[in-house]
N, C-alpha and C. Protein backbone atom coordinates (compact mmCIF):
# COMPACT_ATOMS: atom_id res chain seq x y z
N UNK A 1 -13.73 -15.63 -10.99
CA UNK A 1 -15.09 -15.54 -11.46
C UNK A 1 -15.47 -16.89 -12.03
N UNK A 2 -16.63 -17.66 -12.00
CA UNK A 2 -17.40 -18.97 -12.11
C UNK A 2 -17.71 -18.88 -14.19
N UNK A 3 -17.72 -19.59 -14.26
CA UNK A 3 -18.19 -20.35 -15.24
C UNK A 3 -19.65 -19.30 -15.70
N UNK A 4 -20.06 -19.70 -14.85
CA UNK A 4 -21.61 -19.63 -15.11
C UNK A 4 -21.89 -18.03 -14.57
N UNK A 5 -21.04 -17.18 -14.00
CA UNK A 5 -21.12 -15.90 -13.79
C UNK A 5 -20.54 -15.47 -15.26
N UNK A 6 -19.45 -15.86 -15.60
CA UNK A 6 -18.98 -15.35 -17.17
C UNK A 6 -20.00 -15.71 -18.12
N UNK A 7 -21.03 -16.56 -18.33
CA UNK A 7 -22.07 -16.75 -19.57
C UNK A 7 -23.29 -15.96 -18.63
N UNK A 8 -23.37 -14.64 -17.69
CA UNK A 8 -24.38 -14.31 -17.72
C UNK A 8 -24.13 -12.95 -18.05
N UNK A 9 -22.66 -12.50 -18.44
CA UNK A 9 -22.41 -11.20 -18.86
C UNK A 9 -22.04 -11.05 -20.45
N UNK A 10 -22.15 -10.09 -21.04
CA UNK A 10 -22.04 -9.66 -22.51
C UNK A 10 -20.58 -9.79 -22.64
N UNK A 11 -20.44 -10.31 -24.16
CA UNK A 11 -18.90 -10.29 -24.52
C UNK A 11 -18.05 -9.20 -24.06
N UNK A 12 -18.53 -7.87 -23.61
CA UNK A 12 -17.66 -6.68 -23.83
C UNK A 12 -17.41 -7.16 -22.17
N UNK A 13 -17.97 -6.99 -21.62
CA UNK A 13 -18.28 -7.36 -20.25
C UNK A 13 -16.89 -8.48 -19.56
N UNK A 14 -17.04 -9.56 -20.65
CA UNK A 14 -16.13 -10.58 -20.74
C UNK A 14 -14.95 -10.74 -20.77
N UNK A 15 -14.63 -9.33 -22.09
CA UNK A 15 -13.45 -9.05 -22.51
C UNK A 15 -12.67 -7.99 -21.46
N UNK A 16 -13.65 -7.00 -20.56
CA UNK A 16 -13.30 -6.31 -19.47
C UNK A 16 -12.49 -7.32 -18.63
N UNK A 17 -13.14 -8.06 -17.82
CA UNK A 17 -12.61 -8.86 -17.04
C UNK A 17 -11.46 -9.75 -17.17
N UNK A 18 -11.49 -10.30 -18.38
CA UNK A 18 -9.87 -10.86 -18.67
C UNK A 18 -9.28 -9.70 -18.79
N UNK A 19 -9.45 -8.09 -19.16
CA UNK A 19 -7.51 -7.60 -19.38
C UNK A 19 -7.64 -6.97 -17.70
N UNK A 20 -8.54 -7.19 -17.06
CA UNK A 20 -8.10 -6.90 -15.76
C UNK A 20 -7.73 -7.91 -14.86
N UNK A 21 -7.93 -8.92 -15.19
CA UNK A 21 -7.28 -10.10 -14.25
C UNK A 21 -6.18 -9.89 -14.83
N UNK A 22 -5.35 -9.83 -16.09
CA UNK A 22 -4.46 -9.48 -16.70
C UNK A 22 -3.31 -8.90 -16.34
N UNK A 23 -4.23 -7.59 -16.25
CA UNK A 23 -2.93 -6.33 -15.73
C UNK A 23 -2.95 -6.95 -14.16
N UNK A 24 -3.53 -7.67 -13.17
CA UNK A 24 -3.69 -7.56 -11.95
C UNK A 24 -2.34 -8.90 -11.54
N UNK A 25 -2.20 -9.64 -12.92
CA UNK A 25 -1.54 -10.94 -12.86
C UNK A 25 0.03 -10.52 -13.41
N UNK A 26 -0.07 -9.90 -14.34
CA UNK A 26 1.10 -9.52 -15.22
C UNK A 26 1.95 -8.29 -14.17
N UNK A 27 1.43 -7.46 -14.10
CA UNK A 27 1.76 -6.22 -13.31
C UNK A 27 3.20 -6.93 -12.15
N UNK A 28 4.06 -6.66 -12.14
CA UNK A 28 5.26 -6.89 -11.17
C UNK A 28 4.75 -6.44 -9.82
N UNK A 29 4.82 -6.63 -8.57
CA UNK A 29 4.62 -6.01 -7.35
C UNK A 29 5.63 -6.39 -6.44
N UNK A 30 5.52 -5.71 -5.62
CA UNK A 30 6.44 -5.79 -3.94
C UNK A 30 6.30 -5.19 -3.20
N UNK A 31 6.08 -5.96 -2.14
CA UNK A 31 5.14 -5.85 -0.55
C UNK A 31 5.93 -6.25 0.45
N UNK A 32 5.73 -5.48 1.65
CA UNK A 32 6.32 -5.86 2.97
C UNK A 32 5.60 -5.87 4.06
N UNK A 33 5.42 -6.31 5.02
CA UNK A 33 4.56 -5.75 6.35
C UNK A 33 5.23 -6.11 7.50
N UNK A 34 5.48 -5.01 8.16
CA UNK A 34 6.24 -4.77 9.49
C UNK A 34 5.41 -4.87 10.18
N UNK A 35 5.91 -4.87 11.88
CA UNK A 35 5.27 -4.16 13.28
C UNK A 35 5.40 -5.13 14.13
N UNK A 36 5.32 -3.83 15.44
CA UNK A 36 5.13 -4.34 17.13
C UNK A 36 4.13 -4.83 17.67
N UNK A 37 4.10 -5.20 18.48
CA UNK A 37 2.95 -4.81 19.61
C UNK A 37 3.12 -4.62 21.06
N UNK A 38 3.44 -2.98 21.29
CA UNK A 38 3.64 -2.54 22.42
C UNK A 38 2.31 -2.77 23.58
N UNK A 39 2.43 -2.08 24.97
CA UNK A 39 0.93 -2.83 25.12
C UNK A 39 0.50 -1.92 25.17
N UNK A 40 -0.80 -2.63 24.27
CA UNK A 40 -2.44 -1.91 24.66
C UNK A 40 -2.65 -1.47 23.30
N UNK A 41 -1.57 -0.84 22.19
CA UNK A 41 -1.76 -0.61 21.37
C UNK A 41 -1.23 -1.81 19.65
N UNK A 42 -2.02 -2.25 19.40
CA UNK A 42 -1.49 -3.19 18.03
C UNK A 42 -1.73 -2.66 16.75
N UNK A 43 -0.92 -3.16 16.12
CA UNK A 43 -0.76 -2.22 14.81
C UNK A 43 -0.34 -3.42 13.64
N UNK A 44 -0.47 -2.88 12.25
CA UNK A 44 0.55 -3.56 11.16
C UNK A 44 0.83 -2.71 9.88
N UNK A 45 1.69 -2.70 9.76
CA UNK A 45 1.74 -1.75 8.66
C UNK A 45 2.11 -2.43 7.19
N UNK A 46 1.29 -2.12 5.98
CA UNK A 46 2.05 -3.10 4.91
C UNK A 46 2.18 -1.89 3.58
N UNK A 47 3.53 -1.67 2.86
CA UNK A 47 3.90 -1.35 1.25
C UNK A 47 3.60 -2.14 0.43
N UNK A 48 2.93 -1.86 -0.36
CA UNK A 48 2.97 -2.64 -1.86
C UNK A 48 3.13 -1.39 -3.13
N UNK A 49 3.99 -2.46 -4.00
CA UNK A 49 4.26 -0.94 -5.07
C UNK A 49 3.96 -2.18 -6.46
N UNK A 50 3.08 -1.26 -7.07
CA UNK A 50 3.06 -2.16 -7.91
C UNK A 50 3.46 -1.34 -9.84
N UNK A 51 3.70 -2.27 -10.42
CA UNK A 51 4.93 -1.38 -11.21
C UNK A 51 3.63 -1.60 -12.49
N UNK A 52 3.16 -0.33 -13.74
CA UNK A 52 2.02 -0.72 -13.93
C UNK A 52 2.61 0.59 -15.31
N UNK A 53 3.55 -0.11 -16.78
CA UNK A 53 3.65 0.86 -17.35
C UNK A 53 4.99 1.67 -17.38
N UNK A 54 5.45 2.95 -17.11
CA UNK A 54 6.57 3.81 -16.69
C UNK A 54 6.73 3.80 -15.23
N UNK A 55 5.37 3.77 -14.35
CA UNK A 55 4.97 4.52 -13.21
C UNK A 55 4.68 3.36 -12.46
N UNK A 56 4.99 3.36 -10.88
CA UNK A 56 5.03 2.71 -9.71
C UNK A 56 3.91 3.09 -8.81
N UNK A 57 2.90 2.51 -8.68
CA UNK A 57 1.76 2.70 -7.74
C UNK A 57 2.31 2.00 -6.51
N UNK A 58 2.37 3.28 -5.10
CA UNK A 58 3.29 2.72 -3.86
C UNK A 58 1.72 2.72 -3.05
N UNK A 59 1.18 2.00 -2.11
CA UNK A 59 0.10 1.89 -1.45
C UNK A 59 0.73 1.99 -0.10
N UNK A 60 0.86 2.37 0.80
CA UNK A 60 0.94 2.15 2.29
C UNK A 60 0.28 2.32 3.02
N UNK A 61 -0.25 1.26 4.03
CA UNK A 61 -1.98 0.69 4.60
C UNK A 61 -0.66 0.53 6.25
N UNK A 62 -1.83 1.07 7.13
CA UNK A 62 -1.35 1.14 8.24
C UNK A 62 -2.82 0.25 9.28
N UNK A 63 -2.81 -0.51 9.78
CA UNK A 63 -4.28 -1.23 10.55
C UNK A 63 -3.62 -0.90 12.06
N UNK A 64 -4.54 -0.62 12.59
CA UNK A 64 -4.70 -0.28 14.09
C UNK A 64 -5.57 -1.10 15.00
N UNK A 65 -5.78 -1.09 16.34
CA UNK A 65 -6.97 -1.38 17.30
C UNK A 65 -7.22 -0.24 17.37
N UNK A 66 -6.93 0.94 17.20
CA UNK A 66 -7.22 2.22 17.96
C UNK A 66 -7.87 3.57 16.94
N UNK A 67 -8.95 3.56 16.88
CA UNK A 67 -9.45 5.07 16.12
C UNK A 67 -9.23 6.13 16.48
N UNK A 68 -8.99 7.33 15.45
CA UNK A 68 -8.65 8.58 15.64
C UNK A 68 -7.13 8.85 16.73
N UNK A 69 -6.01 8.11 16.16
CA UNK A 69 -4.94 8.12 16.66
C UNK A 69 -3.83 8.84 15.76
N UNK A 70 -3.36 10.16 15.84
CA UNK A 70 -2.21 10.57 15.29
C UNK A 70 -0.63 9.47 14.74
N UNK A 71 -0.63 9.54 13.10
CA UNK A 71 0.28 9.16 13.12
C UNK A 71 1.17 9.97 12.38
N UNK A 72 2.25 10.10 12.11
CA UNK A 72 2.99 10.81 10.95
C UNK A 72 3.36 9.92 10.68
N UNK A 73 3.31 10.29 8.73
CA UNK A 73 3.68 9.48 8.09
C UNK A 73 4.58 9.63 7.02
N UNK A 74 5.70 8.59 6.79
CA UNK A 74 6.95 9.23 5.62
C UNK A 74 6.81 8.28 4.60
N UNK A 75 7.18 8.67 3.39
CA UNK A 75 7.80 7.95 2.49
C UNK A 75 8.72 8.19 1.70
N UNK A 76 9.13 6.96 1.15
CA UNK A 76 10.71 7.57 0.58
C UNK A 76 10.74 6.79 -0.69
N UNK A 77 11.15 7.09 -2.40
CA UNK A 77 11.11 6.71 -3.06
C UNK A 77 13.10 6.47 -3.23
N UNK A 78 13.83 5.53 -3.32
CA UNK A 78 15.11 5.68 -3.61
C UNK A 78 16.03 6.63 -2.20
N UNK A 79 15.69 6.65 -1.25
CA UNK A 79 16.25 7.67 0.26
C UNK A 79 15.38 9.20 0.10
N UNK A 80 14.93 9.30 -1.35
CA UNK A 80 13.98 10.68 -1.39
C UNK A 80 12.85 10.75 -1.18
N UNK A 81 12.59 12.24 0.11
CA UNK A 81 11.14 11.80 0.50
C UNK A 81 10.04 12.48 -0.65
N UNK A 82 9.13 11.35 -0.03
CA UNK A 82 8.34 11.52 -1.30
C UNK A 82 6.79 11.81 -0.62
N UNK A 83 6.39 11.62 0.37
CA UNK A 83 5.56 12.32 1.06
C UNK A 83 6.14 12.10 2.13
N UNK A 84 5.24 13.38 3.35
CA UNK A 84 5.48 13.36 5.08
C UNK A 84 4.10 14.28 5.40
N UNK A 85 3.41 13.35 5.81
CA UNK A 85 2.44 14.33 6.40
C UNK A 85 2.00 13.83 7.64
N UNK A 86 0.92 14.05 8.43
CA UNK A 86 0.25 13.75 10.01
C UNK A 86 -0.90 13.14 9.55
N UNK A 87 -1.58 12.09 9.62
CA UNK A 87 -2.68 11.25 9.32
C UNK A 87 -3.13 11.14 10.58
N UNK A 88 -4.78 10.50 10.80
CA UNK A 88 -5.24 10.16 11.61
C UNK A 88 -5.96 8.51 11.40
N UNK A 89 -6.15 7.65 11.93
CA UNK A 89 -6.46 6.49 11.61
C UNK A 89 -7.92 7.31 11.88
N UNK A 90 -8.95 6.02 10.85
CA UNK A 90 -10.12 5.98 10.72
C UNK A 90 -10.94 5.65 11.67
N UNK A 91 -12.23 5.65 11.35
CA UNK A 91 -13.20 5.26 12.61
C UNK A 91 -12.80 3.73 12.74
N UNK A 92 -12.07 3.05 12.17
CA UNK A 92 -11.67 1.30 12.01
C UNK A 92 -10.38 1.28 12.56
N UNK A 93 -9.68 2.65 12.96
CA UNK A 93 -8.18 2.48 13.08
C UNK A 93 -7.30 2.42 11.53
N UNK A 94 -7.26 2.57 10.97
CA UNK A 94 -6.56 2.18 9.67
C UNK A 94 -6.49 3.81 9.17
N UNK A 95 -5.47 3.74 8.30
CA UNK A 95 -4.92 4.86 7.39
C UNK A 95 -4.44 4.18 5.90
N UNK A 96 -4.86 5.18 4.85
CA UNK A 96 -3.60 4.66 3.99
C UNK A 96 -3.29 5.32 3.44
N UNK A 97 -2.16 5.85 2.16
CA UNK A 97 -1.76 6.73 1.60
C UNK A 97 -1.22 6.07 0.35
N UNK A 98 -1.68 6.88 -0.77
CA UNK A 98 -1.21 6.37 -1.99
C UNK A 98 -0.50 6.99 -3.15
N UNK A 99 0.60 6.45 -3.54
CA UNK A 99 1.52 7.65 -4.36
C UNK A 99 1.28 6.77 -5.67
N UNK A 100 2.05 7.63 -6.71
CA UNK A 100 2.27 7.45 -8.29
C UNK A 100 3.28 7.94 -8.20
N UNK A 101 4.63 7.00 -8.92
CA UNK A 101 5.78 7.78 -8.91
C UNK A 101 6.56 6.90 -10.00
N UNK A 102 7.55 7.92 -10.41
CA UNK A 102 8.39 7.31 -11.93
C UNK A 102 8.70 5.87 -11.64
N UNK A 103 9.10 5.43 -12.65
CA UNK A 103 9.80 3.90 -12.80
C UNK A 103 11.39 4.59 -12.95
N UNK A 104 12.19 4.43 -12.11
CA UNK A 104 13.56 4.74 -12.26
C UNK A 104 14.44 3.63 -13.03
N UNK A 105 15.45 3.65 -13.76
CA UNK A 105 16.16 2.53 -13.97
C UNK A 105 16.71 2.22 -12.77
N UNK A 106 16.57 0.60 -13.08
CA UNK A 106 17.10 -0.51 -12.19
C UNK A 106 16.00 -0.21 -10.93
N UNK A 107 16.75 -0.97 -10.09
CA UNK A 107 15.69 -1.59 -8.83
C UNK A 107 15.17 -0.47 -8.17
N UNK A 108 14.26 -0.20 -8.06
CA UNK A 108 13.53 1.08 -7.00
C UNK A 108 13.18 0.25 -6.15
N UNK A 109 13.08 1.28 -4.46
CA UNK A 109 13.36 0.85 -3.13
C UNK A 109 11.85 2.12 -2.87
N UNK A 110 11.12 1.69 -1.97
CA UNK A 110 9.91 2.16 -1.48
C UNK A 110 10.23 1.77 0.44
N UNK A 111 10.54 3.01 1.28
CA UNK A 111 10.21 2.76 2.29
C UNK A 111 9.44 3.30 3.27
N UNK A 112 8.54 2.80 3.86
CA UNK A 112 7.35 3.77 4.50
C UNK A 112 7.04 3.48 6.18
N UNK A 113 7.21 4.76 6.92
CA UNK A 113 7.40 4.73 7.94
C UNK A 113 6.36 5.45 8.69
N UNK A 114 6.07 4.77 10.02
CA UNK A 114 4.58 5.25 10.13
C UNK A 114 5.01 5.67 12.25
N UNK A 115 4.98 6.44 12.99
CA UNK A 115 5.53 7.27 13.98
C UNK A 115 4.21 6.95 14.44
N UNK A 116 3.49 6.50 15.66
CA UNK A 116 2.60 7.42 16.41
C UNK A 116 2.72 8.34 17.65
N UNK A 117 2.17 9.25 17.53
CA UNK A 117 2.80 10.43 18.47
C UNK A 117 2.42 10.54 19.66
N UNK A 118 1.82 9.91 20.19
CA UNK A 118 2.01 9.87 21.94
C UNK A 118 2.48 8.60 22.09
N UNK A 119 3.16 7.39 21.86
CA UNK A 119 3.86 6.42 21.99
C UNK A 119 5.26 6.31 21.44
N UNK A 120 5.23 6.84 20.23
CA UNK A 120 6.28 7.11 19.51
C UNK A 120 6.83 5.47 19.20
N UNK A 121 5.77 4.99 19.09
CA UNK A 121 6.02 3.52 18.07
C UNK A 121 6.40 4.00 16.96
N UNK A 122 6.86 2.78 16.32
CA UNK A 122 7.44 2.95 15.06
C UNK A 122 7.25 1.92 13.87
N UNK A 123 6.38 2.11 13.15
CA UNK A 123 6.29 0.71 11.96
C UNK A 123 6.46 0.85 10.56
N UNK A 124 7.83 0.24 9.91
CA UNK A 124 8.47 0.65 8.91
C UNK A 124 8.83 -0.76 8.33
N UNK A 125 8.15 -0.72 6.85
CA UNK A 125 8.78 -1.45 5.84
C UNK A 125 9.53 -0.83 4.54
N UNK A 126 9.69 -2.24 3.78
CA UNK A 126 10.43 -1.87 3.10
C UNK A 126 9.96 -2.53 1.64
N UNK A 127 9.92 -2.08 0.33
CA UNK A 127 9.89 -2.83 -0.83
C UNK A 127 10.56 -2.19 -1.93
N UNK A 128 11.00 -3.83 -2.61
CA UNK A 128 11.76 -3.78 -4.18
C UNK A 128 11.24 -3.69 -4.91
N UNK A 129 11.12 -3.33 -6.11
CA UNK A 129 10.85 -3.44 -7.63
C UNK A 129 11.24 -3.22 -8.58
């Protein structure tokens, strides 16, 4: 944010925006992005978990060329699944799915795996935190 965008908002306004650049800077994260490109169909899939407190915000964003395409989708917090359901990409091709899950001691492992079902591609990362 500019100089001159920060002296056209109110102190409270002011003080918003620094503890959110804050938490957005401070906050630990870890991200991965996998994928193929079989033909005809391109894809990318990316995890980010970002550690925010006790609790781990896991994001997994799937981008497509292709709308309204079946995918199933897993995730796994530590080898435990932590969701599995059947998604459909958007009118843009894209999906995403978003968890909240404990802060375990020591390193937590986030891996998210994305199937589409008449190709049976496969796009799977992986992240630390």
């Amino acid at each position: 944010m500019s100089v001159a965008a920060l002296a056209r908002i109110g102190w409270f306004d002011r003080a918003l925006v620094v503890a959110c650049l804050a938490v957005s800077t401070a906050a630990p994260q870890g991200s991965a992005i996998g994928g193929e490109m079989p033909r005809g169909l391109e894809y990318s899939c990316r995890l980010v978990a970002t550690k925010l407190g006790k609790e781990i915000t896991v994001t997994f964003r799937l981008r497509t060329n292709s709308a309204g395409d079946a995918w199933r989708v897993r995730l796994f917090h530590d080898d435990e699944p932590i969701f599995s359901k059947l998604r459909l990409t958007n009118a843009e091709g894209n999906l995403k799915v978003v968890r909240v899950e404990p802060d375990l001691a020591g390193v937590d492992t986030f891996v998210g795996r994305a199937r589409h079902l008449e190709t049976v591609t496969v796009c799977k990362v992986e992240s630390r935190i």
